[in-house]
N, C-alpha and C. Protein backbone atom coordinates (compact mmCIF):
# COMPACT_ATOMS: atom_id res chain seq x y z
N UNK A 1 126.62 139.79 140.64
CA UNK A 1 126.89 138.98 139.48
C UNK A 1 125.63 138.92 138.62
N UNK A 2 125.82 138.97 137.38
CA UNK A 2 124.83 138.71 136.46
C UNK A 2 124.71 137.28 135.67
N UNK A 3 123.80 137.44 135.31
CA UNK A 3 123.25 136.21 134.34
C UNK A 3 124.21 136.52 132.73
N UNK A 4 124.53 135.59 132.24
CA UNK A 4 124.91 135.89 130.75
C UNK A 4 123.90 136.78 129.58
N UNK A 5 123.30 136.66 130.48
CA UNK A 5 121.84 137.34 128.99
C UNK A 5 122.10 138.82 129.86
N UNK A 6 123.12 139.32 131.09
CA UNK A 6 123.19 140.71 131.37
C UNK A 6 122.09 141.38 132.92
N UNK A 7 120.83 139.80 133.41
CA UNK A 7 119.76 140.31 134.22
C UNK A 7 120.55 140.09 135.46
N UNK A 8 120.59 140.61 136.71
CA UNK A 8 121.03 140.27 137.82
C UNK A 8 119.53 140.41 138.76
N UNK A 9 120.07 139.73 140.21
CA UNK A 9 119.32 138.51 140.67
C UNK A 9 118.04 139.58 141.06
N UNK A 10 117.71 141.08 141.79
CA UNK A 10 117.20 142.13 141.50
C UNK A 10 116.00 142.33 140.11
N UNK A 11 116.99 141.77 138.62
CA UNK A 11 115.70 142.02 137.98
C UNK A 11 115.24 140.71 137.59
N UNK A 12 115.95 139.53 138.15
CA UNK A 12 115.37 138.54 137.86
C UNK A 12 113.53 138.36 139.17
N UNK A 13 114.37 139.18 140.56
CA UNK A 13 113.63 139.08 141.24
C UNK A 13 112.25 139.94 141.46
N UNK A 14 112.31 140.91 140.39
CA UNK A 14 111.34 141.75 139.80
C UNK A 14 110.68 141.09 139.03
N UNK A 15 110.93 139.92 138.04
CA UNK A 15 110.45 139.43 137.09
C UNK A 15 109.12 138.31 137.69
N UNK A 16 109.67 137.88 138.60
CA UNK A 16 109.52 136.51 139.17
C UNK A 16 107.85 136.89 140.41
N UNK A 17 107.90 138.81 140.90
CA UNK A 17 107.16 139.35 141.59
C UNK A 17 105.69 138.96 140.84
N UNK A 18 106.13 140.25 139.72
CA UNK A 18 105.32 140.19 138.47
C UNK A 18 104.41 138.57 138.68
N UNK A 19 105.13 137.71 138.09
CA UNK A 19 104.48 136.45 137.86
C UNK A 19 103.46 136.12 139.13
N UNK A 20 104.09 136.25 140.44
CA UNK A 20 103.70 135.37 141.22
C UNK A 20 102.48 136.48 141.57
N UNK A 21 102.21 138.13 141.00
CA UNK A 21 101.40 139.02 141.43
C UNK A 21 99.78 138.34 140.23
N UNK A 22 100.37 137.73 139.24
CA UNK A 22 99.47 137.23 138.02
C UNK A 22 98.72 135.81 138.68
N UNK A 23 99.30 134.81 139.42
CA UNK A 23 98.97 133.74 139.84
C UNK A 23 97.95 133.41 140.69
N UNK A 24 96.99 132.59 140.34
CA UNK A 24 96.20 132.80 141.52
C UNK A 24 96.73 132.32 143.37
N UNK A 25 96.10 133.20 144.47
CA UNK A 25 96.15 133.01 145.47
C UNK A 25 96.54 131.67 145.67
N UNK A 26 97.17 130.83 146.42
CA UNK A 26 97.18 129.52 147.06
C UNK A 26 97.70 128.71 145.90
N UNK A 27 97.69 128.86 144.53
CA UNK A 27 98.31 127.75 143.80
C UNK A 27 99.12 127.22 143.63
N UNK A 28 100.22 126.72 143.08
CA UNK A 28 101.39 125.97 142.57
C UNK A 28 102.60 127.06 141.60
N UNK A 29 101.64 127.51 140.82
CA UNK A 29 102.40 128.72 140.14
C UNK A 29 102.55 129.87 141.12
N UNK A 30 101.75 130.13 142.21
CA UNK A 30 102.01 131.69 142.74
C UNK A 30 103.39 131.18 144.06
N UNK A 31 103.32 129.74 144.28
CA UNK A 31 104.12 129.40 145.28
C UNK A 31 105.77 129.60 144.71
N UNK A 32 105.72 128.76 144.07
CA UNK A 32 106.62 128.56 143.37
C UNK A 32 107.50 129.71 142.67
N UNK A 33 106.54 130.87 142.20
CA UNK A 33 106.66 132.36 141.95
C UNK A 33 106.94 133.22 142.92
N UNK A 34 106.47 132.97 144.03
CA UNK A 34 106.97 134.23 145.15
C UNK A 34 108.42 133.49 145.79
N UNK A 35 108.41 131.87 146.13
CA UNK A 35 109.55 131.58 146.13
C UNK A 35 110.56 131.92 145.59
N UNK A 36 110.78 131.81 144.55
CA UNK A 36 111.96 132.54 143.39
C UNK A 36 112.26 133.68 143.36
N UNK A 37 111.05 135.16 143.59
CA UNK A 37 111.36 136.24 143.83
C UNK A 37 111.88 136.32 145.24
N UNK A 38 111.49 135.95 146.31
CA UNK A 38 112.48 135.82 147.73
C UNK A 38 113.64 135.97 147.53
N UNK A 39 113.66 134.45 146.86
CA UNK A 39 115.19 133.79 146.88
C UNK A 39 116.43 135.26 146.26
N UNK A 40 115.12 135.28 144.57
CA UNK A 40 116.47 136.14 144.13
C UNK A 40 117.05 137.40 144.66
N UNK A 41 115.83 138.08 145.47
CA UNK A 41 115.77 139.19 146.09
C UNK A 41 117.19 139.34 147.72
N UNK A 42 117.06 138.25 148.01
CA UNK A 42 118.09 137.50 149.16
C UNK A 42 119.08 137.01 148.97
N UNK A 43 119.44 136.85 147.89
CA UNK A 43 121.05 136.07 147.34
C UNK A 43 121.65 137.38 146.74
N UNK A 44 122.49 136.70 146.43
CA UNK A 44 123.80 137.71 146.13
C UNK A 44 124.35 137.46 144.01
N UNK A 45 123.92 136.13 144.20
CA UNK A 45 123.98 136.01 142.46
C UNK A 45 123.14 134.77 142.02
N UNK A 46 123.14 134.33 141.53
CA UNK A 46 122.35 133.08 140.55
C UNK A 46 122.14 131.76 140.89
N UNK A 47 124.09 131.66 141.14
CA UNK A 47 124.46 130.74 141.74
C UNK A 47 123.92 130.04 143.02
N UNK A 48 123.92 131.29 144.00
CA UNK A 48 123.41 131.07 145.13
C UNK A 48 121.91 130.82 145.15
N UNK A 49 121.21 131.23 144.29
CA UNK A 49 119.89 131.30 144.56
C UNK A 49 119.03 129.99 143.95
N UNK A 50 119.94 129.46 143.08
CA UNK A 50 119.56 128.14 142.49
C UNK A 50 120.11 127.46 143.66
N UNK A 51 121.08 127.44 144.68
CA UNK A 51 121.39 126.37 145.70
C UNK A 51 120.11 126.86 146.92
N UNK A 52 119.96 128.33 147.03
CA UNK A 52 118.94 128.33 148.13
C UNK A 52 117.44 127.57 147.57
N UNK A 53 117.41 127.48 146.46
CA UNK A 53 115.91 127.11 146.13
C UNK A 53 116.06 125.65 146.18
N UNK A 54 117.18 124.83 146.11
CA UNK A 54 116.72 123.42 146.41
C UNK A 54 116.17 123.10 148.07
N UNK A 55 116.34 124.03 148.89
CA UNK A 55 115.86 123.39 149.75
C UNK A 55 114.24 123.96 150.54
N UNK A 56 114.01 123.88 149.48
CA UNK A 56 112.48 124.22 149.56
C UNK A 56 111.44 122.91 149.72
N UNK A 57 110.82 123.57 150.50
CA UNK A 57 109.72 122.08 150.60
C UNK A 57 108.36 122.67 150.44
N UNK A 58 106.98 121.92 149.87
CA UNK A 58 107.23 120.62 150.06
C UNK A 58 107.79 120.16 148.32
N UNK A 59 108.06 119.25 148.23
CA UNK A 59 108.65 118.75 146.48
C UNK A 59 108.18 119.74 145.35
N UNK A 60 106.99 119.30 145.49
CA UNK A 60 106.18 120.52 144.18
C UNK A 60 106.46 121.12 144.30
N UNK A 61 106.80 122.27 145.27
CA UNK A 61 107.01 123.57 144.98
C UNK A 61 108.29 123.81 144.64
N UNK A 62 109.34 122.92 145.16
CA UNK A 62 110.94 123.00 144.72
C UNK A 62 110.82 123.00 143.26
N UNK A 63 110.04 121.96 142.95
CA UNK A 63 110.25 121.20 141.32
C UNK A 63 109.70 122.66 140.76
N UNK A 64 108.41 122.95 140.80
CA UNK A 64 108.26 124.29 140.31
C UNK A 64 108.75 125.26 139.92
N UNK A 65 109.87 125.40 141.58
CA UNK A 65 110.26 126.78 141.54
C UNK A 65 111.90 126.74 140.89
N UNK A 66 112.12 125.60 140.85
CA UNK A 66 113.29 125.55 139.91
C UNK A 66 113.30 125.27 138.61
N UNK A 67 112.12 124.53 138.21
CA UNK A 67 111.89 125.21 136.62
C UNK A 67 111.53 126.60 136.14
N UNK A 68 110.74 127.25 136.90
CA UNK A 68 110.49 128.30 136.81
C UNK A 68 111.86 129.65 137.05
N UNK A 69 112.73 128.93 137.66
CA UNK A 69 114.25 129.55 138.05
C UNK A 69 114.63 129.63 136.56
N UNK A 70 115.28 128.22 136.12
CA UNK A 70 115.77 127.92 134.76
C UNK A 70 114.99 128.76 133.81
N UNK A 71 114.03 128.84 133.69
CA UNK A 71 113.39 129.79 132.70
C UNK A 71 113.63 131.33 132.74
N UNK A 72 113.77 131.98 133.62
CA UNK A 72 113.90 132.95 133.98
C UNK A 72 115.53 133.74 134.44
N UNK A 73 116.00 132.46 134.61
CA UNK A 73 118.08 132.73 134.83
C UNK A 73 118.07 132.99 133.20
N UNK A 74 117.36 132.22 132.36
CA UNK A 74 117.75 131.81 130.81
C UNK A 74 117.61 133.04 129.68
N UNK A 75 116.29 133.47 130.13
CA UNK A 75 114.89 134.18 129.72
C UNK A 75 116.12 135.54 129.17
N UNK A 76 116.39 136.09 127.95
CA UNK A 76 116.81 137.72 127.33
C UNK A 76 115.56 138.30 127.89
N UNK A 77 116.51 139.45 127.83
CA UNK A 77 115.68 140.72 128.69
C UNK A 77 114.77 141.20 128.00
């Protein structure tokens, strides 16, 4: 399944590599960034991968990695 803007979860999860390869070591952004590429890389569509990422711990990094989701489910190619 794809995203409406046409990306499926593959190039979302390419996108998300990228970022978390830019982030520094140990931070908030690289956590939160390799999280999301996992996720999307491991799910099957969007849907799923926004439900696998709520159960991420610890808080920050959920909150992170699901804004950083929303931006990137949203994000034209």
């Amino acid at each position: 399944m794809t995203t409406p803007l046409g990306r499926d979860n593959l190039d979302l999860a390419a996108t998300a590599q990228e970022l978390a390869d830019r982030a520094p070591t140990g931070s908030l952004s690289h956590a939160a960034a390799k999280s999301v590429a996992i996720t999307f890389a491991t799910t099957r569509d969007v849907a799923q991968a926004r439900t696998a990422l709520h159960g991420l711990a610890p808080d920050d990094v959920r909150q992170a990695a699901l804004e950083l989701f929303d931006q990137l489910s949203a994000r034209p190619r």
